[in-house]
Each structure stands twice: as C-alpha cells, then as structure tokens.
N, C-alpha and C. Protein backbone atom coordinates (compact mmCIF):
# COMPACT_ATOMS: atom_id res chain seq x y z
N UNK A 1 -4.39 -11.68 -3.12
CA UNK A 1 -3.26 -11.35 -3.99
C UNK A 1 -2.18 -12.40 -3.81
N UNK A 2 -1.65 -12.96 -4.96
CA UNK A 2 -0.46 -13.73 -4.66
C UNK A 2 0.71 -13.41 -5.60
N UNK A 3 1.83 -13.53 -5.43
CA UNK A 3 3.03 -13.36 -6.38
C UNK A 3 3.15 -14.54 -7.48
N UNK A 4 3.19 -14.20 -8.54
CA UNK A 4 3.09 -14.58 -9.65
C UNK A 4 3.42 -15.83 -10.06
N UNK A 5 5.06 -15.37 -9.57
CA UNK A 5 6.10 -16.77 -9.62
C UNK A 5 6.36 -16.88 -11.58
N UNK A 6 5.60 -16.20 -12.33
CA UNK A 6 5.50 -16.46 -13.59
C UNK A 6 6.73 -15.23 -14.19
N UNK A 7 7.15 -14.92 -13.77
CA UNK A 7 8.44 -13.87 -14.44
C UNK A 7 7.51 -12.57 -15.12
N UNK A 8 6.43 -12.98 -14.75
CA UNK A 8 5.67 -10.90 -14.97
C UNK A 8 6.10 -9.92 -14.21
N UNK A 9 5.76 -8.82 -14.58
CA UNK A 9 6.71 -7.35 -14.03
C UNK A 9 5.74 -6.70 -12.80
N UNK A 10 4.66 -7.68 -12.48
CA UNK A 10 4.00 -7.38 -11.24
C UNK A 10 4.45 -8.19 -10.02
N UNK A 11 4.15 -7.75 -8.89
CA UNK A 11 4.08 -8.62 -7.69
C UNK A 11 3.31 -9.41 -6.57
N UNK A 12 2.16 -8.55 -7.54
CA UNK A 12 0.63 -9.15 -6.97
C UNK A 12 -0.21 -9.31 -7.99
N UNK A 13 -0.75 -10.31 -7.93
CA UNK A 13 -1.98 -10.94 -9.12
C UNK A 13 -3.14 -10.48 -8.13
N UNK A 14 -4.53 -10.60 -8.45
CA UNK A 14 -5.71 -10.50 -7.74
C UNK A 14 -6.23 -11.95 -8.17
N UNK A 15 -6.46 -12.62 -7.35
CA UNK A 15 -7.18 -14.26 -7.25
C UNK A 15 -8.08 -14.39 -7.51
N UNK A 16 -9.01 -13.85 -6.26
CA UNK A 16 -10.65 -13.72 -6.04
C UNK A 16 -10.92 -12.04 -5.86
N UNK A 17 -11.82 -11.74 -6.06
CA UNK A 17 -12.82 -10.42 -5.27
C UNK A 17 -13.55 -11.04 -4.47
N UNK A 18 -13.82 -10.42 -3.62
CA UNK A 18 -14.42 -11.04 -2.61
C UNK A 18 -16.20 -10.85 -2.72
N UNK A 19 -16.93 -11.31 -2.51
CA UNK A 19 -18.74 -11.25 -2.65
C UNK A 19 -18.82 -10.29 -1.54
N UNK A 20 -19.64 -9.62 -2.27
CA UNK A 20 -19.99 -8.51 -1.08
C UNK A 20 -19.42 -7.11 -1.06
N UNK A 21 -17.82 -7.28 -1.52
CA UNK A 21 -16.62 -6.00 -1.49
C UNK A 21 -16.87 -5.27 -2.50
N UNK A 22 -16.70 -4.02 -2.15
CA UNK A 22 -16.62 -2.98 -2.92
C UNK A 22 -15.99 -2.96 -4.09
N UNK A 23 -14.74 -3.80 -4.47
CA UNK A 23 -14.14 -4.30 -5.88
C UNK A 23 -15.56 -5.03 -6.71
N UNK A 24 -15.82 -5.96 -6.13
CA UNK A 24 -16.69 -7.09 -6.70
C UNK A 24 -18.02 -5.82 -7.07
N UNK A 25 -18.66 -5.37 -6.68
CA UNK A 25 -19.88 -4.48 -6.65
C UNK A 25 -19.96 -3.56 -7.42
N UNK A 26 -18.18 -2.62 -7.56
CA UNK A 26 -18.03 -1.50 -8.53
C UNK A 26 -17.48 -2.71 -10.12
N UNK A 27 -17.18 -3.63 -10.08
CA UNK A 27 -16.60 -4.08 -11.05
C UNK A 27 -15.25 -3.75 -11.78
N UNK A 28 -14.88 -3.07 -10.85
CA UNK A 28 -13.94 -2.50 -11.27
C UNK A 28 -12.49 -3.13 -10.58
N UNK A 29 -12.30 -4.39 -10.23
CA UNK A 29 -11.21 -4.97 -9.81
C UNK A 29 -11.40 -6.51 -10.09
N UNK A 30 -11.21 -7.62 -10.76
CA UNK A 30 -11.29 -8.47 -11.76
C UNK A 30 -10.04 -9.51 -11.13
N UNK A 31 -10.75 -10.92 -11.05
CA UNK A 31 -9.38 -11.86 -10.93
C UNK A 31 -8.33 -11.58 -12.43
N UNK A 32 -7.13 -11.54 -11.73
CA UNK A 32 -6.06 -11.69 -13.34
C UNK A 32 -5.21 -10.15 -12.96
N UNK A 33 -6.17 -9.40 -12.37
CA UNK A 33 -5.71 -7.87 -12.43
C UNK A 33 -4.60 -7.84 -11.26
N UNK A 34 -3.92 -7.12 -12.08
CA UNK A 34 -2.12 -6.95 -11.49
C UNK A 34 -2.49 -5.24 -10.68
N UNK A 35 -1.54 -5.34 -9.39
CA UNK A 35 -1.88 -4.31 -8.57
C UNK A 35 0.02 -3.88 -8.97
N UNK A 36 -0.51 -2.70 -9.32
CA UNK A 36 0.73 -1.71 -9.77
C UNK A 36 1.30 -0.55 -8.54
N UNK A 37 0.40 0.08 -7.48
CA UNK A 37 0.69 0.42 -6.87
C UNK A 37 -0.63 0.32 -5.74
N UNK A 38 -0.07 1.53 -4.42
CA UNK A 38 -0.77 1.67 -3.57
C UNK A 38 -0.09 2.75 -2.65
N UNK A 39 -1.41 3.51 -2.17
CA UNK A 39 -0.72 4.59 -0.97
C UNK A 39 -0.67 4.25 0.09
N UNK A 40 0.58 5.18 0.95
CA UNK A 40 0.97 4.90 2.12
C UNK A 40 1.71 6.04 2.69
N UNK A 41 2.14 5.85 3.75
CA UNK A 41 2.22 7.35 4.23
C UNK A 41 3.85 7.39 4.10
N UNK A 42 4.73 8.15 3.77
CA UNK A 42 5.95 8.69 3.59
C UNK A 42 6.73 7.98 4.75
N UNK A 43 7.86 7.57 4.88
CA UNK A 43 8.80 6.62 5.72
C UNK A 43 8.27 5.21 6.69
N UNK A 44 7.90 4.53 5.24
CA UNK A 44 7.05 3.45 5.91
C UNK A 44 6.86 2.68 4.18
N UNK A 45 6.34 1.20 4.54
CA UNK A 45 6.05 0.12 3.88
C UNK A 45 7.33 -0.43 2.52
N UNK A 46 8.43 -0.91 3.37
CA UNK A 46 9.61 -1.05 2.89
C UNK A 46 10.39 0.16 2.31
N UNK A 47 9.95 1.13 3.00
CA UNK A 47 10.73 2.39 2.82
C UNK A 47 11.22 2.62 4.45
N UNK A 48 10.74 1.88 5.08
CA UNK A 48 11.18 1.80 6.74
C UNK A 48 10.29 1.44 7.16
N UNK A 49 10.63 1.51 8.63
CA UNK A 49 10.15 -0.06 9.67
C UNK A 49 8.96 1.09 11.10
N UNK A 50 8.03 0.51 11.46
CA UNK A 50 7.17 1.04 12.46
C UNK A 50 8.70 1.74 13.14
N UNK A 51 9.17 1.52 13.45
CA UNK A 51 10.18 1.63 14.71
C UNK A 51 10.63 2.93 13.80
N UNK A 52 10.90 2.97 12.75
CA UNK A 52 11.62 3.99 12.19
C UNK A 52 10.69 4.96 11.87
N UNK A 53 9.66 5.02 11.57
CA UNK A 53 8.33 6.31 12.04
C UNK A 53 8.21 6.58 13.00
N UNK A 54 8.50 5.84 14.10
CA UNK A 54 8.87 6.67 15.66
C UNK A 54 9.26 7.40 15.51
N UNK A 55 10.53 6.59 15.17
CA UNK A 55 12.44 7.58 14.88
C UNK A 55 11.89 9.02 14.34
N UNK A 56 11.53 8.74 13.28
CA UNK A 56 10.98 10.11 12.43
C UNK A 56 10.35 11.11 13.22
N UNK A 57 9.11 10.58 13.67
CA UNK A 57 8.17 11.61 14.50
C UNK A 57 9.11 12.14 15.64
N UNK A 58 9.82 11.24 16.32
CA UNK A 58 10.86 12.09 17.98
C UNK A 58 11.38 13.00 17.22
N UNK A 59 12.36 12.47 16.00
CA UNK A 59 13.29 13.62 16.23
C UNK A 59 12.83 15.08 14.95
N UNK A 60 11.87 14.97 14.42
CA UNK A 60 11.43 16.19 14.04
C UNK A 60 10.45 16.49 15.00
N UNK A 61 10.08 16.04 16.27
CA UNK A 61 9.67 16.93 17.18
C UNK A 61 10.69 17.37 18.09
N UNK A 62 11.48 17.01 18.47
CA UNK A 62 13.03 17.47 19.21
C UNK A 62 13.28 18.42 18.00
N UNK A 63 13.43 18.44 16.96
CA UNK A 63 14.50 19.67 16.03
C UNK A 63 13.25 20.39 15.62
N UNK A 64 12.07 20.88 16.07
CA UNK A 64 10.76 21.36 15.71
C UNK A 64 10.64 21.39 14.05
N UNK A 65 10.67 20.34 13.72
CA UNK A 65 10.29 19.89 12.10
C UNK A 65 8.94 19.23 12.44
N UNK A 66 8.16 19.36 12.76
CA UNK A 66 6.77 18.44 12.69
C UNK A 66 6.35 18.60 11.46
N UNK A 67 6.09 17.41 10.79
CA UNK A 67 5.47 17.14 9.40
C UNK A 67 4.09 16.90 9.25
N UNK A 68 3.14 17.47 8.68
CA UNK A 68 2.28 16.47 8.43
C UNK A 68 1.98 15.33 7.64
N UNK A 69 1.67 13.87 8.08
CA UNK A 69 1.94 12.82 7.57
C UNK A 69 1.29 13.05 6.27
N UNK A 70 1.75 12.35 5.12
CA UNK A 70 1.33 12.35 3.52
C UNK A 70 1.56 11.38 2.89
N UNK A 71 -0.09 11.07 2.16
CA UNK A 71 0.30 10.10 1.70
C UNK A 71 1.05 9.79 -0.05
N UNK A 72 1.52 8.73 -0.65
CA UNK A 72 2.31 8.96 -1.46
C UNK A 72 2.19 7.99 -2.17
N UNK A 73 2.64 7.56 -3.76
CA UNK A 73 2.09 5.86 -4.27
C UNK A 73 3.22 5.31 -4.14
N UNK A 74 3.34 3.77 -3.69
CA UNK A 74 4.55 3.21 -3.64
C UNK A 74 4.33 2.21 -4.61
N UNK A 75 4.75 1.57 -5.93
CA UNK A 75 5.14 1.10 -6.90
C UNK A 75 5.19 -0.31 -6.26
N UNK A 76 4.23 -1.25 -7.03
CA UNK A 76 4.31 -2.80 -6.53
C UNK A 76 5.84 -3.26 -6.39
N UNK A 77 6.55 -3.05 -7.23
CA UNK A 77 8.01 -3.38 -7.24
C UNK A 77 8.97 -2.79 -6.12
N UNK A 78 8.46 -1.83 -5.46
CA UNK A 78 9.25 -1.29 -3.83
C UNK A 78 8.54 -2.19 -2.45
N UNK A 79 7.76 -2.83 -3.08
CA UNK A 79 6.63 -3.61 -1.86
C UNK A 79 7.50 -5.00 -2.12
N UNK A 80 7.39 -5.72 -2.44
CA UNK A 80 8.29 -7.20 -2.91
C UNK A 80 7.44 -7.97 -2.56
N UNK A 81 6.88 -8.00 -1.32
CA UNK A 81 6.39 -9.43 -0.38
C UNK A 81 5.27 -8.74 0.04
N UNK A 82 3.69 -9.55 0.30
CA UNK A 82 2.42 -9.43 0.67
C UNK A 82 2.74 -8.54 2.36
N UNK A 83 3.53 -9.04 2.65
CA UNK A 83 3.48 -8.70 4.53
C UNK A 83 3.95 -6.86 4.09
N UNK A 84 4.99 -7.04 3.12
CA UNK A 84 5.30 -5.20 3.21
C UNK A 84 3.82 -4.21 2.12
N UNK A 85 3.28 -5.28 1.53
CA UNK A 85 1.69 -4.24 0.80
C UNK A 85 1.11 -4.25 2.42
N UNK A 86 1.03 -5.22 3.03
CA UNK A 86 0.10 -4.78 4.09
C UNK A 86 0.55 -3.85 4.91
N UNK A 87 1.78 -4.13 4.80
CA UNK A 87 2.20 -2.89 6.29
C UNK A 87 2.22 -0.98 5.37
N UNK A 88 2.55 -1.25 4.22
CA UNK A 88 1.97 -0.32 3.76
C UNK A 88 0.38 0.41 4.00
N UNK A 89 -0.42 -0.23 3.90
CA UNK A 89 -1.76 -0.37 3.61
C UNK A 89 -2.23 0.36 4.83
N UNK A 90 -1.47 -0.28 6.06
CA UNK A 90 -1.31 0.36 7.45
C UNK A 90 -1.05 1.06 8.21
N UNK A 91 0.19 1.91 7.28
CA UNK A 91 0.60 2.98 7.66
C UNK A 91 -0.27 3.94 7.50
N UNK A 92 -1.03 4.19 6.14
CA UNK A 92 -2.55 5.38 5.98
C UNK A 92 -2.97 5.31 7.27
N UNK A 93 -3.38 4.21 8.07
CA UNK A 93 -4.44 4.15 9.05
C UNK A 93 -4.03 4.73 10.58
N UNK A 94 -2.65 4.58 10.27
CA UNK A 94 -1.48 4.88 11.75
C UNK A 94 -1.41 6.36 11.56
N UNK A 95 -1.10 6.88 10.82
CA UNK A 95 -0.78 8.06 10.54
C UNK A 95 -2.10 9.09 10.31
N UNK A 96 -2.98 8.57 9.78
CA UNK A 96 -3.87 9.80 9.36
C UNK A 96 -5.65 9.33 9.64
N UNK A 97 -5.68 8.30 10.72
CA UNK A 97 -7.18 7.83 11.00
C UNK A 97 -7.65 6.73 10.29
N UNK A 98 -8.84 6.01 11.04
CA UNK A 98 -9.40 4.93 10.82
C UNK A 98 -10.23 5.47 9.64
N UNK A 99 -11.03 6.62 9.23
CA UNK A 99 -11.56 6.76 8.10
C UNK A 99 -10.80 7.64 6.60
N UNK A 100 -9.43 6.98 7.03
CA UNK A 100 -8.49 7.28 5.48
C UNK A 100 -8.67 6.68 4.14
N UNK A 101 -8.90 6.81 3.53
CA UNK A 101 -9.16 6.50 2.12
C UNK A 101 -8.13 5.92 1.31
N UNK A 102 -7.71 4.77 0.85
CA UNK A 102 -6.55 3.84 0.18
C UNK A 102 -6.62 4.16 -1.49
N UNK A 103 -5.87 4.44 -2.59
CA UNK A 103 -5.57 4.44 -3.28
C UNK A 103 -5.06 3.11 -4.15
N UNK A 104 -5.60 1.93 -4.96
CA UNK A 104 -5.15 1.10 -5.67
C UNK A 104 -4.65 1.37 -7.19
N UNK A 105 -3.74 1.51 -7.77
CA UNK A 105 -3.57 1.27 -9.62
C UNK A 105 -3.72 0.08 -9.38
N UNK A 106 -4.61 -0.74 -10.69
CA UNK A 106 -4.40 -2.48 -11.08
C UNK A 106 -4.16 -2.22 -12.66
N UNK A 107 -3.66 -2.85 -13.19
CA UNK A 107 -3.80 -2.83 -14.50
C UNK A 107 -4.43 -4.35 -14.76
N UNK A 108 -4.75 -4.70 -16.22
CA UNK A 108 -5.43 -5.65 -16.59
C UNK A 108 -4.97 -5.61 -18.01
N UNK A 109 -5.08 -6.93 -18.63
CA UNK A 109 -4.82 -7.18 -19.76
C UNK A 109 -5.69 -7.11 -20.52
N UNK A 110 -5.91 -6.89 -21.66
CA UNK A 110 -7.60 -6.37 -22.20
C UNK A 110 -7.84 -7.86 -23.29
C-alpha cells in the first residue's frame, strides 16, 4: 500500500497482491484498489497510543468497568500514515488473539 500523493480521497492505493495471498487467489483485491477502511479494536490505531490501552484496561479495572475488547471500522482517512494502518491492524491481535479475523473495505474504479 502506498499514499497516493495524487490528491484522491484515499490514503492507501494497493501496488502489488502478493503470489500466493489470499487477495491474489480470491481475486478479490486488485493493484489500483483503494483501501477505505479496516478493523481494529476500540482506543487504538490513531485513536490512541499502546500506552493508552494500558491506561484504558488499569483504570476500568480499578473502577470495575472491564470491557470486552471490540472490534470497530476505522475509515482510511482517521489512519493518515502506513505505520498507524499497521498499528491498527495490531491492535485485533493484542486484544482479542492470534486467530482474529481482519476486516478490509477497498473500493475500485470499474
């Protein structure tokens, strides 16, 4: 994925699919295709910082608010920069296990 730089209303283009990946195989993810969103778990991926999902988890376990983590779509345009889709991407995995399931919208131009 790279940022556009072209004044489109996305923030990630798709380059390549990769040989082998599950995009490339289902056909269903295409160089050109703009990534519109992605899930992630609630106070996290430029909605706040690892450090601040601590924050979260102490003190609704000190005020007995325990939440269960959920995940939610965050809008390419709340992500800005590749490093905050990934840390997004990461939070599913922190929060709710190594076999969590990721959510992509891409749109495509027809």
């Amino acid at each position: 994925l790279t940022d556009p730089g072209d004044g489109s209303n996305s923030a990630f283009i798709v380059q390549e699919v990769l040989e082998g990946g599950s995009g490339r195989k289902s056909g269903q993810i295409l160089a050109g295709d703009a990534l519109r969103a992605v899930t992630a778990v609630s106070g996290s991926a430029g909605l706040g910082s690892m450090d601040s999902e601590r924050s979260q988890e102490f003190l609704a376990t000190v005020i007995g608010m325990v939440e269960t983590p959920r995940q939610e779509m965050v809008r390419d345009v709340e992500l800005g920069t590749l490093d905050n889709l990934i840390e997004a991407m990461q939070t599913n995995r922190r929060a709710l296990g190594d076999e969590v399931e990721l959510t992509f919208i891409f749109e495509r131009d027809t």
